[in-house]
C-alpha atoms as a PDB file:
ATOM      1  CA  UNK A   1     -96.412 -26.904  31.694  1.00  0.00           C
ATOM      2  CA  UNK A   2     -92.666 -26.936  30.488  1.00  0.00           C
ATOM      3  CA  UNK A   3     -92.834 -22.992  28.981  1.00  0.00           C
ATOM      4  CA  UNK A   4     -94.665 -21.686  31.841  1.00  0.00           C
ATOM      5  CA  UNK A   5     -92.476 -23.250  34.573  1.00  0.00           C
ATOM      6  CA  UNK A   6     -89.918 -21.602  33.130  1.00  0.00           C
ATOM      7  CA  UNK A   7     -91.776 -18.612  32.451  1.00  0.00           C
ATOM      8  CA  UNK A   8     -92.659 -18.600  35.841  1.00  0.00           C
ATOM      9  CA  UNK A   9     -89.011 -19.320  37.231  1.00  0.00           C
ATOM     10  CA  UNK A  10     -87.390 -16.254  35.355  1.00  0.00           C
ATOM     11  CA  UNK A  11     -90.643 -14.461  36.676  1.00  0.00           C
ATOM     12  CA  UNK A  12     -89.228 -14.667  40.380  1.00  0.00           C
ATOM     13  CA  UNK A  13     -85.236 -14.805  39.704  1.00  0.00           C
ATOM     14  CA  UNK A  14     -86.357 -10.789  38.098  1.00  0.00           C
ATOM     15  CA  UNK A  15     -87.350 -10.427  42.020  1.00  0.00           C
ATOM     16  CA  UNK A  16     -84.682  -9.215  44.711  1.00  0.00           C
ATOM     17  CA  UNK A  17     -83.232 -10.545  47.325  1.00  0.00           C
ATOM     18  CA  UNK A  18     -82.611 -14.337  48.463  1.00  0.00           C
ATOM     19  CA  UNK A  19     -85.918 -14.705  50.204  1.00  0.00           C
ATOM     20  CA  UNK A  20     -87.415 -15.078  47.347  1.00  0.00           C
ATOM     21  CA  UNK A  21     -84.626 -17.054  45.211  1.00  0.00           C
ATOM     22  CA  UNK A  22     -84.717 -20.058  48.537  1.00  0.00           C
ATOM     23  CA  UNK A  23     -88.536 -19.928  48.147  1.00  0.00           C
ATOM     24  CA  UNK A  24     -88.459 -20.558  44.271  1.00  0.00           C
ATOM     25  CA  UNK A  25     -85.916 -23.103  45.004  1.00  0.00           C
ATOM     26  CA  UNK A  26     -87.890 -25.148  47.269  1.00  0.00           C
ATOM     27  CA  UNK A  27     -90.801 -25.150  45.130  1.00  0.00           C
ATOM     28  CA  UNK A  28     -88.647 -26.567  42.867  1.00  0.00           C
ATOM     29  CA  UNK A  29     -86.996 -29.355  44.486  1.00  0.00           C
ATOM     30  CA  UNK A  30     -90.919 -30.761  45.526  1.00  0.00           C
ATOM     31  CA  UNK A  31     -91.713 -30.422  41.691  1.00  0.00           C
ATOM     32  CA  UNK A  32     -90.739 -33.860  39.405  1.00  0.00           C
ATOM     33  CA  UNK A  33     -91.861 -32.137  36.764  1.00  0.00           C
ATOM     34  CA  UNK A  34     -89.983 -28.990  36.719  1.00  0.00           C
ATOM     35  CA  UNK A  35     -86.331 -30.190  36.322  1.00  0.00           C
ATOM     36  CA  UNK A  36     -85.425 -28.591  33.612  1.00  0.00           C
ATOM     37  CA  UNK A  37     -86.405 -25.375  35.375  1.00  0.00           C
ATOM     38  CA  UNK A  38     -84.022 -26.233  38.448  1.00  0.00           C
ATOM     39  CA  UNK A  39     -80.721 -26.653  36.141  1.00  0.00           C
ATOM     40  CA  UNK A  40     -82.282 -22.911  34.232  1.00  0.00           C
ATOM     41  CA  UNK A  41     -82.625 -21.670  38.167  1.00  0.00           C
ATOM     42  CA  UNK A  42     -78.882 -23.068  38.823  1.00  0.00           C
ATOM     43  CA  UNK A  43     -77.486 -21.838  35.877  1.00  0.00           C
ATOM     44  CA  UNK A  44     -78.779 -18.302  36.054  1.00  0.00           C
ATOM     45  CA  UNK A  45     -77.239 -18.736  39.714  1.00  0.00           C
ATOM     46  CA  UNK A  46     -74.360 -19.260  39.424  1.00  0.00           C
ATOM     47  CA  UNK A  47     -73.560 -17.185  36.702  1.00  0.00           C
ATOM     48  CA  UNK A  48     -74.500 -13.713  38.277  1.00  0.00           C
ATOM     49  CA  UNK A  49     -71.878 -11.226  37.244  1.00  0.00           C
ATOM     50  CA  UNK A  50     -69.472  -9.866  40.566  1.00  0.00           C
ATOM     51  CA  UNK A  51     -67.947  -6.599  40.484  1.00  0.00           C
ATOM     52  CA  UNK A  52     -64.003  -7.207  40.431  1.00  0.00           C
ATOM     53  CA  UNK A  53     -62.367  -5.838  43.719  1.00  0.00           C
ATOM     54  CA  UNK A  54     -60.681  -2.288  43.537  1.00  0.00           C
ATOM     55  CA  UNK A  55     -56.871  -2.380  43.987  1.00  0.00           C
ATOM     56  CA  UNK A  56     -55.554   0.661  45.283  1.00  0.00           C
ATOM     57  CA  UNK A  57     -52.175   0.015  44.105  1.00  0.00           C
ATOM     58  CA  UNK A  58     -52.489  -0.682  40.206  1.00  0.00           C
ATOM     59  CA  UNK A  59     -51.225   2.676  39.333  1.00  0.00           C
ATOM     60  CA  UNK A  60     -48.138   2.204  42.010  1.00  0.00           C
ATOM     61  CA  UNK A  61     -44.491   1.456  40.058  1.00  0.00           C
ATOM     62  CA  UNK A  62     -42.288  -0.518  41.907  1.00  0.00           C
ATOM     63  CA  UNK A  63     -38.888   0.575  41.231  1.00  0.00           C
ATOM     64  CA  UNK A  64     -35.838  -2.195  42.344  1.00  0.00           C
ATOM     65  CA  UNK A  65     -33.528  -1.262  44.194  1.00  0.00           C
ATOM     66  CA  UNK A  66     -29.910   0.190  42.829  1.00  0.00           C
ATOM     67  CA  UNK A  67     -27.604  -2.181  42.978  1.00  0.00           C
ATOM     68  CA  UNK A  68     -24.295  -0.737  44.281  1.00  0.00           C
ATOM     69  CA  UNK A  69     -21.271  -0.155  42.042  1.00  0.00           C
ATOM     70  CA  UNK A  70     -18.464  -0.836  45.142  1.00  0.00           C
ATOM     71  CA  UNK A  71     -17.660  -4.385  46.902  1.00  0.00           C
ATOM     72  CA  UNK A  72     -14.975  -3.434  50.062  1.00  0.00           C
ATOM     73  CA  UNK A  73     -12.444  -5.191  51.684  1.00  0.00           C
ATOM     74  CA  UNK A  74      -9.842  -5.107  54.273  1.00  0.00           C
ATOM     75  CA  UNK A  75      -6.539  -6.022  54.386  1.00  0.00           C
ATOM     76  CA  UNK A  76      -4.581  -6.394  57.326  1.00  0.00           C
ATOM     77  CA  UNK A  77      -1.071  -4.870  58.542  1.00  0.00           C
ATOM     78  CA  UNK A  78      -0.170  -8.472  59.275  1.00  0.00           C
ATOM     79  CA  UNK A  79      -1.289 -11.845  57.880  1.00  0.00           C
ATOM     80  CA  UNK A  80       0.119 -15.487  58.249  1.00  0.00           C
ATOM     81  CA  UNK A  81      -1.144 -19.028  59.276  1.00  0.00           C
ATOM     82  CA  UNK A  82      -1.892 -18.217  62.975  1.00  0.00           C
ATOM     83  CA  UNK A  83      -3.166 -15.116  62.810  1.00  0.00           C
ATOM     84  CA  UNK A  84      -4.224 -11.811  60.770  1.00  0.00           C
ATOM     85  CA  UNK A  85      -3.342  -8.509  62.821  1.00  0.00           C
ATOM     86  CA  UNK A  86      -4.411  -5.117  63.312  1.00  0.00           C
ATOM     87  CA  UNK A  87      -3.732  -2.520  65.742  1.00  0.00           C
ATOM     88  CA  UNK A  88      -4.446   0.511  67.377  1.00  0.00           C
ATOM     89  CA  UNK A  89      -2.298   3.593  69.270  1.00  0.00           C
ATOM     90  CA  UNK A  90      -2.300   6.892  69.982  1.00  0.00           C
ATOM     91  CA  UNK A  91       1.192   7.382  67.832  1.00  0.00           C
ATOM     92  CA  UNK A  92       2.035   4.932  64.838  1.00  0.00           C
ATOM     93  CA  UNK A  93      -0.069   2.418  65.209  1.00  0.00           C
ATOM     94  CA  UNK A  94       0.769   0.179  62.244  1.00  0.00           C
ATOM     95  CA  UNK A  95      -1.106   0.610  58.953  1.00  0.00           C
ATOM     96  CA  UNK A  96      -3.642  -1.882  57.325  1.00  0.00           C
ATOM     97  CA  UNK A  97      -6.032  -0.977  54.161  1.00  0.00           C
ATOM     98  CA  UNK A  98      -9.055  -0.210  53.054  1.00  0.00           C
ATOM     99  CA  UNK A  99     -10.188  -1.595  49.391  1.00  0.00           C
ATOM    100  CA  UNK A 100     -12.568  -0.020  47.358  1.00  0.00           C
ATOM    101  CA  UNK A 101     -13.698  -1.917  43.987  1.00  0.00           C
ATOM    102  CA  UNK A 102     -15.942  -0.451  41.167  1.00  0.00           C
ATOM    103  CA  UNK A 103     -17.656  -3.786  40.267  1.00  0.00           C
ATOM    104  CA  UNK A 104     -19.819  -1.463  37.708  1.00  0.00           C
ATOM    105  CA  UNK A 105     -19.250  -0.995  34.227  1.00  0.00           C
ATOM    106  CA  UNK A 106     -18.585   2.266  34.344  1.00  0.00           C
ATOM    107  CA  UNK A 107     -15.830   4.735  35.913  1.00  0.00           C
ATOM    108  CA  UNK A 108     -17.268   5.922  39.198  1.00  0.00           C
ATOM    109  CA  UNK A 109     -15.570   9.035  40.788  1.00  0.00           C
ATOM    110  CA  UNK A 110     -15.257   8.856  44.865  1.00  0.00           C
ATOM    111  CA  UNK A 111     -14.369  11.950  47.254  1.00  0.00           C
ATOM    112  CA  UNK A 112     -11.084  12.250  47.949  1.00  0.00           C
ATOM    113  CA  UNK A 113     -10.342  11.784  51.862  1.00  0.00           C
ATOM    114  CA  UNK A 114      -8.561  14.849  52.754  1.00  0.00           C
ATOM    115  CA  UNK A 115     -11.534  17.075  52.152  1.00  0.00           C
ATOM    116  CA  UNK A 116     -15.092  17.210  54.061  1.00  0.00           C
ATOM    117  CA  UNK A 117     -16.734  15.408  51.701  1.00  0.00           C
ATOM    118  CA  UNK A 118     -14.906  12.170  51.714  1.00  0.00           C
ATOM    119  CA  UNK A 119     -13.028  12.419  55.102  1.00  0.00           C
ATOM    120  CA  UNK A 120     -15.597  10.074  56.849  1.00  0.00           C
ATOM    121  CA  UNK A 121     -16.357   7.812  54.439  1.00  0.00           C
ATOM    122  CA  UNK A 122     -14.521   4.869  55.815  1.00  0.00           C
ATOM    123  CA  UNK A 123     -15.974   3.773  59.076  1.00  0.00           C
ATOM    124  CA  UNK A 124     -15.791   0.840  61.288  1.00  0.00           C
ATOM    125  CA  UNK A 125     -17.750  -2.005  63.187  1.00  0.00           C
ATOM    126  CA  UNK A 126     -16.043  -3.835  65.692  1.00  0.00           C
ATOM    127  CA  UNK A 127     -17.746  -6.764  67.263  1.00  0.00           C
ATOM    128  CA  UNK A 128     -16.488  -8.730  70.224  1.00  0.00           C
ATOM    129  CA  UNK A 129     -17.488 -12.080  71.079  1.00  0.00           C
ATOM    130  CA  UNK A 130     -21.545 -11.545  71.178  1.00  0.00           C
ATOM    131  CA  UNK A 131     -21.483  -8.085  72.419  1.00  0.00           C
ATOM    132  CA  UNK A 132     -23.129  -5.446  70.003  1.00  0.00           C
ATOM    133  CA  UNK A 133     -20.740  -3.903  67.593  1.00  0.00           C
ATOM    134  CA  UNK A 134     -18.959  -0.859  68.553  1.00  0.00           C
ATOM    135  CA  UNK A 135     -18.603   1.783  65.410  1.00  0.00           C
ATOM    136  CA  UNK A 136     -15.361   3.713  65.092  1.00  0.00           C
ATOM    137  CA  UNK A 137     -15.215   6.683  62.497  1.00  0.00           C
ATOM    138  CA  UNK A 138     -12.631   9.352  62.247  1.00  0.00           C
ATOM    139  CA  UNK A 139     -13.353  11.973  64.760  1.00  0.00           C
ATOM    140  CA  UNK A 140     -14.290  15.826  63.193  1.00  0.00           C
ATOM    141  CA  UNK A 141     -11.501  17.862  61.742  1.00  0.00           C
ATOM    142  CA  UNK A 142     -10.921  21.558  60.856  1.00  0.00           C
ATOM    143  CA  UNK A 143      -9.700  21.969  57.263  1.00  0.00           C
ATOM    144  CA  UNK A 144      -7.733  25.233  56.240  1.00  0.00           C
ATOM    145  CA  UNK A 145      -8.534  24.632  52.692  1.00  0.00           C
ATOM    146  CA  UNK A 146     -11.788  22.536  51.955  1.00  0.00           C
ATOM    147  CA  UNK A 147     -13.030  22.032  48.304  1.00  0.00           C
ATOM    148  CA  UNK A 148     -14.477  18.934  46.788  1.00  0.00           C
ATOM    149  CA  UNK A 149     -12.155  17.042  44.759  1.00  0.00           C
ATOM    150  CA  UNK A 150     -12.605  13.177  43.614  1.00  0.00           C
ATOM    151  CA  UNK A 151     -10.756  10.240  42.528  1.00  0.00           C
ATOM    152  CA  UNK A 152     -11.872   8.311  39.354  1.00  0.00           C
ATOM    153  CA  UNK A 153     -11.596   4.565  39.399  1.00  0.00           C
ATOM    154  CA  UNK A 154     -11.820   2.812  36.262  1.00  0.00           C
ATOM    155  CA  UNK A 155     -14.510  -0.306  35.964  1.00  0.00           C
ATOM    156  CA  UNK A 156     -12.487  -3.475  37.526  1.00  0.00           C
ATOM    157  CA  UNK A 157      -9.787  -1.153  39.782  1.00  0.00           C
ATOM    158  CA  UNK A 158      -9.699  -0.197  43.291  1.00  0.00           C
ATOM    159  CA  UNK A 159      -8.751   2.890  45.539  1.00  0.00           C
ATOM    160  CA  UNK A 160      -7.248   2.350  48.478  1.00  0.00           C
ATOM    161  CA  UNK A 161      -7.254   3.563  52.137  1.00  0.00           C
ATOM    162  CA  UNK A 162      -4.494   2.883  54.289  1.00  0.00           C
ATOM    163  CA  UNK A 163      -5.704   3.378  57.851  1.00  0.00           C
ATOM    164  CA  UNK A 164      -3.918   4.407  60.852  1.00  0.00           C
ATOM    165  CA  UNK A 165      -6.142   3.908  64.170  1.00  0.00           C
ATOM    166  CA  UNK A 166      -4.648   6.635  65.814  1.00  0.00           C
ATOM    167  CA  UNK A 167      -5.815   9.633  68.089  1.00  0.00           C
ATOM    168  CA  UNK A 168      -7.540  10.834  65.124  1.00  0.00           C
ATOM    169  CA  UNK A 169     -10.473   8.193  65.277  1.00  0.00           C
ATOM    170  CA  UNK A 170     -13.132   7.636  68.148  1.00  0.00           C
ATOM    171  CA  UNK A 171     -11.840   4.534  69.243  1.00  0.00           C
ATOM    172  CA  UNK A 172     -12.740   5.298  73.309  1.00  0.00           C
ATOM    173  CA  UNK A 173     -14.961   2.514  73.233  1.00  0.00           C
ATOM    174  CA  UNK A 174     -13.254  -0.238  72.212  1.00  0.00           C
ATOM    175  CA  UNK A 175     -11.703  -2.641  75.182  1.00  0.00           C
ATOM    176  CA  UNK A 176      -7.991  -2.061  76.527  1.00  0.00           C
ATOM    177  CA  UNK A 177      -6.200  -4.892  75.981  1.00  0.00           C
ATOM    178  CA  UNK A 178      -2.878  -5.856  74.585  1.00  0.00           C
ATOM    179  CA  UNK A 179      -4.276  -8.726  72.373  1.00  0.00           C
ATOM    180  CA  UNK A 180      -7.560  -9.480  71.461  1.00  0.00           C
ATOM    181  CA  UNK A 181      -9.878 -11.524  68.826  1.00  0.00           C
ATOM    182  CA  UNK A 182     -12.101  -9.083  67.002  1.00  0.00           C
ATOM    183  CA  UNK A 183     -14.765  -9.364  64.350  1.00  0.00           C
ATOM    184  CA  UNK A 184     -14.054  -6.517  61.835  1.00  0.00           C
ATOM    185  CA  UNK A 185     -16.404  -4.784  59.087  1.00  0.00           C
ATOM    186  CA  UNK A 186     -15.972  -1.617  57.027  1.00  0.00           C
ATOM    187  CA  UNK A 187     -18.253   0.610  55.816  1.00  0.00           C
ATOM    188  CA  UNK A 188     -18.118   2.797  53.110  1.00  0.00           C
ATOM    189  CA  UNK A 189     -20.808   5.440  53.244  1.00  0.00           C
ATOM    190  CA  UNK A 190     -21.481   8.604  51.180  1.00  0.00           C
ATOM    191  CA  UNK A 191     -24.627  10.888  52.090  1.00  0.00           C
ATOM    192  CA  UNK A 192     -26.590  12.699  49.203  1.00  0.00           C
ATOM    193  CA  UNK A 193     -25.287  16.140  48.920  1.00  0.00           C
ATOM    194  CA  UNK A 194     -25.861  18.732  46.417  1.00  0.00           C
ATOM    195  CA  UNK A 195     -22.139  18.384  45.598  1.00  0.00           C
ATOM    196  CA  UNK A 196     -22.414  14.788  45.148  1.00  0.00           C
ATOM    197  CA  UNK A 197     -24.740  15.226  42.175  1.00  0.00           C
ATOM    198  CA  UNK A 198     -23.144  18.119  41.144  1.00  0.00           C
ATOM    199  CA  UNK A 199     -20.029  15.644  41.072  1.00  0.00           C
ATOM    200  CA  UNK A 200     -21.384  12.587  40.009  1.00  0.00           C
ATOM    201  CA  UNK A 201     -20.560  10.507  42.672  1.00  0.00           C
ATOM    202  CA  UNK A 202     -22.042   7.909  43.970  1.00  0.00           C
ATOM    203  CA  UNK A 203     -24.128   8.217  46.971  1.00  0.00           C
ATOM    204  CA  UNK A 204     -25.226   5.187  49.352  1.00  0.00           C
ATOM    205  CA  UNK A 205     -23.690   2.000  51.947  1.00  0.00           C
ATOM    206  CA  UNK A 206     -21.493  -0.684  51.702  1.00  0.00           C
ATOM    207  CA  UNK A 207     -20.282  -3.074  53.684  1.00  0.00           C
ATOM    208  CA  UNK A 208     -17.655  -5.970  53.895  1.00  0.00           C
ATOM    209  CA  UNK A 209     -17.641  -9.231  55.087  1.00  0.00           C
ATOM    210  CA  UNK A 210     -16.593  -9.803  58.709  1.00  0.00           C
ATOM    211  CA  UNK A 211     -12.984 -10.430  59.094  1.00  0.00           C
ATOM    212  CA  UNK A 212     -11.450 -12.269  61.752  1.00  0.00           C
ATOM    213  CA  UNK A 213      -8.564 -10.378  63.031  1.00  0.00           C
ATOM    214  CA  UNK A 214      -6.054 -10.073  66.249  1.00  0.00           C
ATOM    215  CA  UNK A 215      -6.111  -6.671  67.034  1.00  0.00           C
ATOM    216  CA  UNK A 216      -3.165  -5.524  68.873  1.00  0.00           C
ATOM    217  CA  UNK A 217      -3.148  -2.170  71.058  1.00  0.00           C
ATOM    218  CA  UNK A 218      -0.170   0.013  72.465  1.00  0.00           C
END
């Protein structure tokens, strides 16, 4: 009885669909002398090939992100124990600085500020207390004589930007005061232009840390 039991049990797993597979299965389990055809039925169960799922996204490339060449920094006009200054006026307010530092191994050209290209690069965020930040840029200037030009810095050196918050930057938003506490970031930022490749220079944002500063106003 042995060969045809199994005969028999191969017979009906060659037959679709589970009705039949639970009806061979309880014939089985009734049957002491057709164990050997259970473990055959369980085996041939449980081994029934499954097509493997379709990814959509094995021919994608993920590419990392750059990482960018520049760290900035700030340095104020003023800095001792009790307090690191700033300020801003309409006429000679007092001069703090921008730094710019090629991290990269390699010499990375920047635009030069007195041109289109590079004048707005150096922007603001001023935060106070937990109010939103307010951005301050340099406000949009005519230029007689406009041409890209760049500055190379050398892997490891800096260029820097001395600022002067004066009329010449959108600072209408920030708060009149005489003496406040202000959070401070800078942002260096360089859209993708045509001249930019042309140029080689680097295209992209960074930021700094946020200094804590006294900001002083006149």
């Amino acid at each position: 009885m042995a060969p045809f039991a199994t005969g028999f049990i191969l017979t009906r797993l060659a037959l679709p669909g589970p009705r039949h597979l639970n009806s061979t299965v309880m014939r089985l389990l009734f049957s002491n002398r057709q164990i050997p055809a259970i473990i055959l039925l369980l085996c041939l169960t449980g081994c029934r090939s499954v097509p493997a799922p379709s990814n959509a996204n094995s021919n994608l490339t993920v590419t990392p992100a750059q990482k960018a060449p520049f760290t900035l920094s700030i340095v104020p006009t003023r800095s001792t124990s009790d307090s690191r200054v700033i300020t801003i006026a309409s006429q000679k307010p007092d001069e703090f600085y921008v730094v710019l530092t090629n991290i990269s191994n390699e010499p990375q050209p920047v635009w030069e500020t007195w041109n289109s290209w590079g004048s707005q690069t150096i922007s603001f965020e001023f935060t106070f207390g937990n109010n939103p930040p307010i951005l301050v840029a340099r406000g949009p200037q005519v230029f007689t004589m406009n041409f890209p030009s760049t500055f190379l810095i050398p892997p490891g050196e800096h260029e820097v930007y001395p600022i002067r918050l004066d009329k010449w930057w959108d600072v209408g938003s920030i708060p009149k005061s005489t003496e406040m506490l202000v959070s401070l970031k800078a942002v260096y930022q360089v859209p993708n232009t045509p001249e930019a490749a042309e140029y080689h220079v680097w295209t992209g944002r960074v930021e700094s840390g946020n200094y804590q500063f006294t900001l002083r106003q006149w």
